[in-house]
Protein backbone atom coordinates (compact mmCIF):
# COMPACT_ATOMS: atom_id res chain seq x y z
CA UNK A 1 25.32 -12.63 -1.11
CA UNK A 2 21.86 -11.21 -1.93
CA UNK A 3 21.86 -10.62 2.00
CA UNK A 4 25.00 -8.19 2.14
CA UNK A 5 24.04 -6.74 -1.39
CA UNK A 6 20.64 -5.40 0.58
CA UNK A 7 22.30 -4.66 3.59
CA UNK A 8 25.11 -2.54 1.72
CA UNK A 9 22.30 -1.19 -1.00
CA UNK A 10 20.88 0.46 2.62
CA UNK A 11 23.49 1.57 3.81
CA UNK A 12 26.18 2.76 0.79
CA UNK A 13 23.81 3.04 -2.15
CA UNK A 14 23.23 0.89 -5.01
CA UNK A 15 26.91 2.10 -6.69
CA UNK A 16 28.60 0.32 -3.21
CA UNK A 17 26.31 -2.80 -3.41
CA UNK A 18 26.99 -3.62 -7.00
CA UNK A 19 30.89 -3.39 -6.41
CA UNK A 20 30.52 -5.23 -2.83
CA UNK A 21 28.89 -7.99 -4.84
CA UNK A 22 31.27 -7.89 -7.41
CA UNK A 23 34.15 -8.36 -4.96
CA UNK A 24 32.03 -10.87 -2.94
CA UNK A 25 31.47 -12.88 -6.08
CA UNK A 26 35.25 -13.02 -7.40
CA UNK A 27 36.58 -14.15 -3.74
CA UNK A 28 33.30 -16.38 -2.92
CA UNK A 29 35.84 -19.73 -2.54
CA UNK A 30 36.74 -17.22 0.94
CA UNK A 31 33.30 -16.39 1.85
CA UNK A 32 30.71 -18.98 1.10
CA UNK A 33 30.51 -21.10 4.44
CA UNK A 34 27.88 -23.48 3.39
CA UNK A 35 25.39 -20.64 3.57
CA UNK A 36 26.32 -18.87 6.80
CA UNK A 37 27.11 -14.84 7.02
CA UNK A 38 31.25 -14.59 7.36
CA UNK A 39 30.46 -12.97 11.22
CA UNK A 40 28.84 -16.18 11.92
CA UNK A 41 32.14 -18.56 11.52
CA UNK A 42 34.27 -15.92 12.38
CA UNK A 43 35.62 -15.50 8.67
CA UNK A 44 39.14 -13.45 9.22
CA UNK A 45 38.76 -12.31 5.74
CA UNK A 46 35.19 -10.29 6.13
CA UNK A 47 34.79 -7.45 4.94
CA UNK A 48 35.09 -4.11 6.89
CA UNK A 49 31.60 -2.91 5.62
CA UNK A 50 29.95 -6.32 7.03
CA UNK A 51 31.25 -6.11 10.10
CA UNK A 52 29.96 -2.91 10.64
CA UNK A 53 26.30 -3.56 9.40
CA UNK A 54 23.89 -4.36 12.16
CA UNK A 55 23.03 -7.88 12.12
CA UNK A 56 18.71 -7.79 11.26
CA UNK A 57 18.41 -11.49 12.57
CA UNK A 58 19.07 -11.00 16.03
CA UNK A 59 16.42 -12.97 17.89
CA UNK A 60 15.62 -14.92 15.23
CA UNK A 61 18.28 -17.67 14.86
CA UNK A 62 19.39 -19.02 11.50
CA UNK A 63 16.29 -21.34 10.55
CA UNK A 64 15.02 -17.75 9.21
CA UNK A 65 17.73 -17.17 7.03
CA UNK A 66 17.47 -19.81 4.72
CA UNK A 67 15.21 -21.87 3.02
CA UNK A 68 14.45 -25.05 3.81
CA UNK A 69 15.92 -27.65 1.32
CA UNK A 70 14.10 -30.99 1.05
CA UNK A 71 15.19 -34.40 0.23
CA UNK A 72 12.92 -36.57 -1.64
CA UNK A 73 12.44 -39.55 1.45
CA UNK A 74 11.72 -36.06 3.52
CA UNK A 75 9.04 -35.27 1.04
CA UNK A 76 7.64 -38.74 0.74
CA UNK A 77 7.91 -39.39 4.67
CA UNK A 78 6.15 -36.35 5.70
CA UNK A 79 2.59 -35.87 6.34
CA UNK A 80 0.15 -35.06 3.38
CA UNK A 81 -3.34 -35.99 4.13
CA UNK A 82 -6.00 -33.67 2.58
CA UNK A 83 -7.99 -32.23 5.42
CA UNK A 84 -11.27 -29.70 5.47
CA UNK A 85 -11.86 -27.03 7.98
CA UNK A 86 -15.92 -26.83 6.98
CA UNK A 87 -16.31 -29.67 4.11
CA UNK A 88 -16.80 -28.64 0.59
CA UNK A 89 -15.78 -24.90 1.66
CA UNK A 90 -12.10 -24.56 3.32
CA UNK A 91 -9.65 -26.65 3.72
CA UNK A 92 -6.76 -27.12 6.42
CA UNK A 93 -5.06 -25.24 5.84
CA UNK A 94 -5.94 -22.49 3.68
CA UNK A 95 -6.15 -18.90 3.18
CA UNK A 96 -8.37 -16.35 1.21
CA UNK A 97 -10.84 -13.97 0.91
CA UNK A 98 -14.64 -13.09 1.27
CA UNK A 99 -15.35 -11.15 -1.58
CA UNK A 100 -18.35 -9.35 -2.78
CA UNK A 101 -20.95 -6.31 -4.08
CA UNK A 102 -22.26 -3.58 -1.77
CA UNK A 103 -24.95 -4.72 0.65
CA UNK A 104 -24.29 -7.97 -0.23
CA UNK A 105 -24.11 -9.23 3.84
CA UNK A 106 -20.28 -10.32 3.93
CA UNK A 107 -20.19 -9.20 7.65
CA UNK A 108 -23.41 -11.71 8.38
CA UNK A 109 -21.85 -14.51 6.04
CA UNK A 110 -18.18 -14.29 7.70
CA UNK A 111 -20.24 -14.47 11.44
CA UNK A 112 -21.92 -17.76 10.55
CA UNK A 113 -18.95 -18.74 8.87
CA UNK A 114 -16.70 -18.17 12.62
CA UNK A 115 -19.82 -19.38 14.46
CA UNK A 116 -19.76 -22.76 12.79
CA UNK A 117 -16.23 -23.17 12.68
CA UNK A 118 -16.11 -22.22 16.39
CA UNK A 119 -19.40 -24.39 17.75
CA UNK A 120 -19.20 -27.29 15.08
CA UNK A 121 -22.39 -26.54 13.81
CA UNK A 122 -22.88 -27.16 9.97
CA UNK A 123 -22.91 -23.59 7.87
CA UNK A 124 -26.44 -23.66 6.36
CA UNK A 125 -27.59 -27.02 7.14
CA UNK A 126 -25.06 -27.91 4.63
CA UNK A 127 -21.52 -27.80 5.05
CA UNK A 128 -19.87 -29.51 7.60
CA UNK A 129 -17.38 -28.70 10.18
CA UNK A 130 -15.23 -31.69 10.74
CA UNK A 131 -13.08 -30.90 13.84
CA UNK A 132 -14.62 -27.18 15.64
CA UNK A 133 -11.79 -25.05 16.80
CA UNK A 134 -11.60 -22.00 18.64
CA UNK A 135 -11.65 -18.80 15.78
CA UNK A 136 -10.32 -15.56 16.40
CA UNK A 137 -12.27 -12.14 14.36
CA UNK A 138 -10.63 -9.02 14.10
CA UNK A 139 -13.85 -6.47 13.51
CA UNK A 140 -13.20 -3.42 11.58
CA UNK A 141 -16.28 -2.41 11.01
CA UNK A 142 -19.41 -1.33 12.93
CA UNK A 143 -18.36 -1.69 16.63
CA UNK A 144 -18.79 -3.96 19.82
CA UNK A 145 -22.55 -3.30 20.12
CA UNK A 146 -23.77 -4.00 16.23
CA UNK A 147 -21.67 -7.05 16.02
CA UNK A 148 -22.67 -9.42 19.51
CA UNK A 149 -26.17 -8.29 18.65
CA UNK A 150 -25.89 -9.60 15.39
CA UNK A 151 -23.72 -13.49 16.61
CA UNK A 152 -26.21 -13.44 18.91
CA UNK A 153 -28.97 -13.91 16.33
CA UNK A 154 -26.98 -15.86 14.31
CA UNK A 155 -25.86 -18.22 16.59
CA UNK A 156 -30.10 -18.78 17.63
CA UNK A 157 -30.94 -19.15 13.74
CA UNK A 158 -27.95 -21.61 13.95
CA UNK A 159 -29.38 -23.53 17.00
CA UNK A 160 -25.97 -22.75 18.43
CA UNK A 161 -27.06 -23.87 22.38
CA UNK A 162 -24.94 -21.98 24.80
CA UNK A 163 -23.04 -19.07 22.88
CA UNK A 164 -21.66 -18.02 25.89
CA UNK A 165 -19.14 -21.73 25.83
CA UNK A 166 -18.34 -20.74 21.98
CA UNK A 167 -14.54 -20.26 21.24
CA UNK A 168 -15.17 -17.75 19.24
CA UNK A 169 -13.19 -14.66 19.91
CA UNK A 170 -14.04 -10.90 18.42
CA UNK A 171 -11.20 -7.62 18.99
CA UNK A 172 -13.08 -4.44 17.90
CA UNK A 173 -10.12 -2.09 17.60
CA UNK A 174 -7.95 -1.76 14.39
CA UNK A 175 -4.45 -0.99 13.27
CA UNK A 176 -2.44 -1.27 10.39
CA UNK A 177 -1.00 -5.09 9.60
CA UNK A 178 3.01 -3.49 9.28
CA UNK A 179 2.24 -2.16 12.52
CA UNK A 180 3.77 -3.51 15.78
CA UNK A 181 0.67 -3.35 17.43
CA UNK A 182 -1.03 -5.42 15.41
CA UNK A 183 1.78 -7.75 14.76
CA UNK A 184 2.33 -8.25 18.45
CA UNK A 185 -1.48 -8.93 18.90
CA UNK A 186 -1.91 -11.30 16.63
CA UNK A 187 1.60 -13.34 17.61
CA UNK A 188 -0.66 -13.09 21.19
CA UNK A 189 -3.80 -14.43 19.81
CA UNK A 190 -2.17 -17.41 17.98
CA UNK A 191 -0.18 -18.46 21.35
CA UNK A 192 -3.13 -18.05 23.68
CA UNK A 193 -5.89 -19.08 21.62
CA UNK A 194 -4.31 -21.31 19.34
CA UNK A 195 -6.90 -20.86 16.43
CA UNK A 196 -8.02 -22.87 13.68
CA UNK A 197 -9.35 -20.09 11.37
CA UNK A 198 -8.19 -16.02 11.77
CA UNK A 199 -10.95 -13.48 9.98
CA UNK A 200 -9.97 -9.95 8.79
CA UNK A 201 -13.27 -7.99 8.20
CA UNK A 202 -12.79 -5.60 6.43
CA UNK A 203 -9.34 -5.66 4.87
CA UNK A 204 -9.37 -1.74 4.37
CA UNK A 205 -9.83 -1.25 7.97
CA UNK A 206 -6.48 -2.99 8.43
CA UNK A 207 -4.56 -2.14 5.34
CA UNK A 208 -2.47 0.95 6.27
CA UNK A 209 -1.05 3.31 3.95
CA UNK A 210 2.21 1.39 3.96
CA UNK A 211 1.30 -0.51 0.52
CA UNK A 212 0.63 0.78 -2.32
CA UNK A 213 -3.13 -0.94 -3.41
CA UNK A 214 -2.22 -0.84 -6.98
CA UNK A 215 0.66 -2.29 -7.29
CA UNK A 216 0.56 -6.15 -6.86
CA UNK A 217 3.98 -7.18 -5.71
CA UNK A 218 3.18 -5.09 -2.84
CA UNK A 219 -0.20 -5.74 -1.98
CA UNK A 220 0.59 -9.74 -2.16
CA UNK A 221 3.88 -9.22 -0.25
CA UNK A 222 1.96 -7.19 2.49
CA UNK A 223 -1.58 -10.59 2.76
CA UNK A 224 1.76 -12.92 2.69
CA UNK A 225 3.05 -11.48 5.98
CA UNK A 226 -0.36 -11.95 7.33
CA UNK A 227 -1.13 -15.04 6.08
CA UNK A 228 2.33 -16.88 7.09
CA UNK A 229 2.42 -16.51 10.33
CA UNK A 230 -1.22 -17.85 10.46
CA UNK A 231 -0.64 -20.60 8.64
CA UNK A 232 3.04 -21.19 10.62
CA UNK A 233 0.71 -21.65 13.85
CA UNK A 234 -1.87 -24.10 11.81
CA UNK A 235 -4.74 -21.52 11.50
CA UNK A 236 -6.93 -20.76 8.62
CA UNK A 237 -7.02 -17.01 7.06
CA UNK A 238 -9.71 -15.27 5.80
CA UNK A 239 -10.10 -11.78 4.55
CA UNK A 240 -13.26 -9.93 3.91
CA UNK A 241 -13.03 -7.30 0.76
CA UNK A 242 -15.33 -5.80 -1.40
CA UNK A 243 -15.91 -5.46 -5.41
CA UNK A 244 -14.31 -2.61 -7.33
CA UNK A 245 -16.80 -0.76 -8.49
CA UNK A 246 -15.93 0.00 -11.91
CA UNK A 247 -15.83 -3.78 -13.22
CA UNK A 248 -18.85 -6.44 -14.69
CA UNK A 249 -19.22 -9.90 -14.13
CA UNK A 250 -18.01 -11.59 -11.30
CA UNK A 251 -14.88 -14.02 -10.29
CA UNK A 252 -11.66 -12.67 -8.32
CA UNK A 253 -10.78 -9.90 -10.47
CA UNK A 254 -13.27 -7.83 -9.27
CA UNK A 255 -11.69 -7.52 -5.62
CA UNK A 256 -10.85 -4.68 -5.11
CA UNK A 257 -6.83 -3.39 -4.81
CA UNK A 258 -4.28 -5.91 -6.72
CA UNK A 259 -2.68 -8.81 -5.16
CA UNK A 260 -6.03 -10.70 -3.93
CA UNK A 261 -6.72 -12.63 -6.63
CA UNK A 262 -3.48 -13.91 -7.20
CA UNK A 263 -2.78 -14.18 -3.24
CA UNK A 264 -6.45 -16.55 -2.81
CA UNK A 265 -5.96 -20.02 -2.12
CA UNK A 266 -9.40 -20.35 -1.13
CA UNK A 267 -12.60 -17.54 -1.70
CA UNK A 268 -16.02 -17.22 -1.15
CA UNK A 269 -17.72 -14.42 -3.65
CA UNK A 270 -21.10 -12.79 -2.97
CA UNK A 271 -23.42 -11.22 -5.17
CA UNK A 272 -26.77 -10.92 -5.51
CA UNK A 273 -29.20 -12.32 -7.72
CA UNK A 274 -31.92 -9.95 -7.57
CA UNK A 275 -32.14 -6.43 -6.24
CA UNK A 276 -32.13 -6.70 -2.06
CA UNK A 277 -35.07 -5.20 -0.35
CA UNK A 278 -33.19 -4.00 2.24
CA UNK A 279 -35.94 -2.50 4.89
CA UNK A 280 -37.29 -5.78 4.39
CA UNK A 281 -34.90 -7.61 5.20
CA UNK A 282 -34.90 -10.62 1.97
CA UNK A 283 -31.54 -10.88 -0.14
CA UNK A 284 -31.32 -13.35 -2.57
CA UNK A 285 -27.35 -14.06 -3.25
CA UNK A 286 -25.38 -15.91 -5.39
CA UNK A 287 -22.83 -17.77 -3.21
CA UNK A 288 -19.72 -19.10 -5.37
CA UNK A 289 -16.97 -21.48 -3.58
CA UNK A 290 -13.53 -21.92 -5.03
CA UNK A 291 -10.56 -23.50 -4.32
CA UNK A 292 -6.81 -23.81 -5.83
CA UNK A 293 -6.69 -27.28 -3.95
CA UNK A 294 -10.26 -29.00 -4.62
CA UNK A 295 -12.22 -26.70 -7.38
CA UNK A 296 -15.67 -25.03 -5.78
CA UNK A 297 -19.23 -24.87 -6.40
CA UNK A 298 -21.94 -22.60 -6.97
CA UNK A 299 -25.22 -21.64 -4.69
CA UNK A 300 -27.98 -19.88 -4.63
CA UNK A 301 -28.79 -18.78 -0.97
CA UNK A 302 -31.50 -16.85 0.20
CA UNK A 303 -31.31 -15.03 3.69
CA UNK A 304 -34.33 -13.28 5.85
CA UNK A 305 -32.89 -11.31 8.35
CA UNK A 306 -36.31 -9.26 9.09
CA UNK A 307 -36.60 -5.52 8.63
CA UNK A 308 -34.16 -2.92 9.30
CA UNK A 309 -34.71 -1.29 12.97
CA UNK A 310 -33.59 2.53 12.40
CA UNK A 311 -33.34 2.88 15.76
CA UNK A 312 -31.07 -0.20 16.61
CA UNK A 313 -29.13 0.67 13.39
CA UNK A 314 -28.96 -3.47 12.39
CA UNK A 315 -31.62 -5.93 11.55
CA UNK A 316 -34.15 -7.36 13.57
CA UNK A 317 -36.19 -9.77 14.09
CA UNK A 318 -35.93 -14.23 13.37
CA UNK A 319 -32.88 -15.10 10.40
CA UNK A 320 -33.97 -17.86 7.96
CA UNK A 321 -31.84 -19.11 5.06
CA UNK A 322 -32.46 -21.36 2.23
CA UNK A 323 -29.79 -22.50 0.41
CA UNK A 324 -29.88 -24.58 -2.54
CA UNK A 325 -27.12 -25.88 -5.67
CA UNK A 326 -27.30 -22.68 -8.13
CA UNK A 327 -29.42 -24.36 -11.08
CA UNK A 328 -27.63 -26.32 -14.20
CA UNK A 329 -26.89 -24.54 -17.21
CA UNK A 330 -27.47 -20.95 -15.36
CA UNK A 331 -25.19 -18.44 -16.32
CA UNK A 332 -24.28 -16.87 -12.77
CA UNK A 333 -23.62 -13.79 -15.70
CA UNK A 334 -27.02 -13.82 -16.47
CA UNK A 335 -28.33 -12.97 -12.63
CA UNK A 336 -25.63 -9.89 -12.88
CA UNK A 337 -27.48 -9.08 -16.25
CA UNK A 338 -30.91 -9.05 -14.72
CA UNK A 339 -30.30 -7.21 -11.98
CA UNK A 340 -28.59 -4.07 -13.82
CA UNK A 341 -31.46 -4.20 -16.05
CA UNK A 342 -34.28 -4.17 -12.92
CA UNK A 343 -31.97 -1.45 -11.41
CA UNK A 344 -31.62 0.88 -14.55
CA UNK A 345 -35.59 0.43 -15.21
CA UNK A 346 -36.28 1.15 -12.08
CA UNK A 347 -34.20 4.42 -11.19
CA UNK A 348 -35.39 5.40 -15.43
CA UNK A 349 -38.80 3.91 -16.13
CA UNK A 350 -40.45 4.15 -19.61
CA UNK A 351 -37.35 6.37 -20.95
CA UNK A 352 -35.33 3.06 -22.82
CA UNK A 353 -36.59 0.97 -25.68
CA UNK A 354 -35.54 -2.77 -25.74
CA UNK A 355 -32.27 -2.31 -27.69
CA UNK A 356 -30.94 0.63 -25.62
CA UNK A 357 -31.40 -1.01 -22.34
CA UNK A 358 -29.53 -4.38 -23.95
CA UNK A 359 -26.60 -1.45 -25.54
CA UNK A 360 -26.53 -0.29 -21.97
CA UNK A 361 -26.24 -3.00 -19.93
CA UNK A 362 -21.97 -4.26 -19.24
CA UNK A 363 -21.16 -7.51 -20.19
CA UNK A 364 -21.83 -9.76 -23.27
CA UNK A 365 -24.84 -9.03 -25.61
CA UNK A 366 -26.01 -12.35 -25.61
CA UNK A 367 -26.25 -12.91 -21.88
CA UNK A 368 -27.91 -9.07 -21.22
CA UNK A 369 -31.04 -9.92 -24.15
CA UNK A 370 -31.22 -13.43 -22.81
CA UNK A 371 -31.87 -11.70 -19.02
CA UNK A 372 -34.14 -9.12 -20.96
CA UNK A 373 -36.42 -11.75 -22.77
CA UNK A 374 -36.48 -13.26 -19.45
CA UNK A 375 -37.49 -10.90 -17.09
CA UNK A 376 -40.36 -9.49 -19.79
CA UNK A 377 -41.88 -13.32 -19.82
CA UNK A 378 -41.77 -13.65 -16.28
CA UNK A 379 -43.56 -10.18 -15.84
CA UNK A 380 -40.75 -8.22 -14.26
CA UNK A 381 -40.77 -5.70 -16.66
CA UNK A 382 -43.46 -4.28 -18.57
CA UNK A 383 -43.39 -1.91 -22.01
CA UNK A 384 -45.86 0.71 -22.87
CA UNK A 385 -46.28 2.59 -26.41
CA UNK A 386 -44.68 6.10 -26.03
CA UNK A 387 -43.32 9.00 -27.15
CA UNK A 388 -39.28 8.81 -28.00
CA UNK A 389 -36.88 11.34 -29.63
CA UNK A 390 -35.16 9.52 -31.66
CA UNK A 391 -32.47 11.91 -34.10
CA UNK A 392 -34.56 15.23 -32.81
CA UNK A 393 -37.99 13.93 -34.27
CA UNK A 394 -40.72 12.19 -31.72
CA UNK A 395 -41.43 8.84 -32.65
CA UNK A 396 -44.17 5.88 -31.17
CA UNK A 397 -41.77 3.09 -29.42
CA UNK A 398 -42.14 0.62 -26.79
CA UNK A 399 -40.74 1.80 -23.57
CA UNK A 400 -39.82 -0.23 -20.78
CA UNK A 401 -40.16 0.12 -16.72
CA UNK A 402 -40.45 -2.51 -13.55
CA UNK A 403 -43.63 -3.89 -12.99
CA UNK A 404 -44.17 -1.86 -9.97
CA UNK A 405 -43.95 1.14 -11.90
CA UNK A 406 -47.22 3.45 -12.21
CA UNK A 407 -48.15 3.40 -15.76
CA UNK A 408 -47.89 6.20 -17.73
CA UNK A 409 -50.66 8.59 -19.03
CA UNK A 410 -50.32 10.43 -21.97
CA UNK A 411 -52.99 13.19 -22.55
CA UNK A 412 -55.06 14.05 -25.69
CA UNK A 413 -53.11 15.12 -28.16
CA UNK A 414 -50.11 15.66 -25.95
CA UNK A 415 -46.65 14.42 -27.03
CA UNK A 416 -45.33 14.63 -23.45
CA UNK A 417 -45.41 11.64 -20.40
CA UNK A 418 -47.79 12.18 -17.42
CA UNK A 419 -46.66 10.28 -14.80
């Protein structure tokens, strides 16, 4: 009934749907043939209106109209073993996201993440891949030229031997999910390459304008219809996002648009530890592994990917990692605390006192003076005796930069900073 109620609402209005239903509902003894539509059995007694609608399964037979009902020997009888994809990361089956802050190398992580899935090789020297199967990466981001320069790296700091025999399968060009082209492509993909694991990266590139990101019935309905046919054909899903950029802290709720958190099965969440030196080429990260199926676990992983080559647009130059279990009794909050700190003293040195830089930095009170104490005892930040309006009178206070910062030099008998 909730079938012809839609089809009518679409056609007549919602007026003509309630009062089909109505009449639907007080004759049902005519029309409920053990869950079949009245045109399928030939029902004499259908109604003019349903005869008339156009029949949306066509092509689909009726295993798509109705849910599967389960007896309990089914249930018991069928198979449940727990399987992983990579151990202690993803399971099989799953789907998820790879979520994280700006600059924060999701591209590089999701690349050894389909390189080890693909070639067998452990991720990190740590988790394992217990069956390899071939992996298929839709790339929204950066291009054909960027992205094989950058698996090709990988796959050497990987000790991957022969990338050229690696299932691993990259498409460079975008569309929207809803779209037909994209829905035909992937039906394609998961036919010809049968896949164990399907990467989106990034999920805006392929979002459309279709959904609307706020609202979370749509945004979950809309990774649903990507995830199920995925998982229908036995592959893995995993979507790349990014952080909104107006919360703290870390954990699902800060991907952005709705409907991710509550969509994850599995996630992987990035973020760093300390401020990147990206020309460098040295980001230390806080890698955090969850699961609605097993739990997760928490690492600290540091990757070198050698300076920044203007010219080539991407790092270059020999990728080492070092990955370790992120350290007992560590608040992962207190590595976000540390790093807004070394940010804010950095971009505004000697201008805050203690207590205004603690006032001023998101998140609990506790956890920002606990990062403060500790960056000033490790050295990371220094204070000086200065000048500071305080209430439109100059007062002596201790002022606070980054280490790196010049000191200050304050003339005789001046009030004002020489920097």
């Amino acid at each position: 009934m909730a079938e012809c109620h839609r089809a009518t609402t679409q056609k007549f209005g919602n007026g003509a749907a309630r009062e089909a239903s109505r009449i639907i509902a007080k004759q049902r003894s005519e029309h409920d043939h053990a869950g079949r539509w009245c045109k399928d059995v030939g029902c004499p007694a259908e109604p003019r209106w349903m005869g008339e609608e156009s029949d949306e399964r066509v092509g689909h037979g009726e295993a798509l109209d109705l849910f599967r009902r389960w007896t309990m020997p089914e249930l018991l009888d069928a198979e449940r073993s727990f399987k992983w994809t990579i151990r202690g990361m993803l399971v099989d089956p799953t789907y998820g996201m790879v979520g994280g802050e700006r600059k924060v190398l999701k591209s590089h992580v999701l690349t050894f993440l389909g390189l080890a899935v693909a070639s067998g090789v452990s991720l990190f020297g740590q988790f394992t891949v217990d069956e390899p199967a071939p992996v298929v990466l839709y790339v929204g981001e950066g291009g054909r030229v960027p992205w094989t320069n950058r698996a090709e790296r990988i796959a050497e700091a990987m000790a991957i031997g022969k990338l050229r025999d690696v299932p691993l399968h990259p498409l460079f060009e975008t569309a929207p999910v809803t779209s037909l082209r994209f829905k035909e492509t992937l039906e394609r993909d998961l036919a010809e390459v049968r896949p164990g694991l399907v990467a989106v990266d990034p999920w805006y590139a392929f979002h459309g304008a279709a959904s609307n990101a706020s609202n979370l019935f749509e945004e979950g309905a809309l990774l649903t219809s990507l995830s199920t046919p995925c998982l229908d054909a036995g592959a893995s899903l995993i979507v790349a996002s990014h952080f909104n950029k107006t919360g703290t802290g870390r954990g699902l709720d800060r991907i952005t648009q709705s409907g991710g958190q509550e969509w994850s099965d599995s996630w992987l969440l990035l973020s760093h530890r300390v401020a990147p030196d990206v020309e460098s080429g040295h980001f230390n990260l806080l890698l955090e592994v969850g699961s609605r199926q097993w739990g997760g676990s928490t690492w600290e992983l540091d990757l070198e990917l050698g300076r920044f080559d203007q010219e080539l647009g991407e790092f270059d130059g020999a990728i080492n990692w070092e990955l370790r279990r992120h350290r007992p009794g560590q608040d992962p909050e207190d590595d976000t605390a540390k790093l807004a700190i070394l940010e804010r003293l950095a971009d505004m040195p000697w201008t805050f006192t203690k207590t205004e830089v603690i006032d001023k930095t998101a998140g609990k009170a506790t956890c920002a003076r606990d990062a403060f104490n500790a960056l000033a005892k490790a050295g990371k930040i220094v204070a000086e005796p200065l000048q500071h309006t305080e209430g439109g009178r100059k007062v002596k206070r201790s002022l606070w930069a980054t280490a790196d910062q010049p000191r200050p030099d304050v003339g005789p008998g001046s009030t004002e900073l020489v920097l």
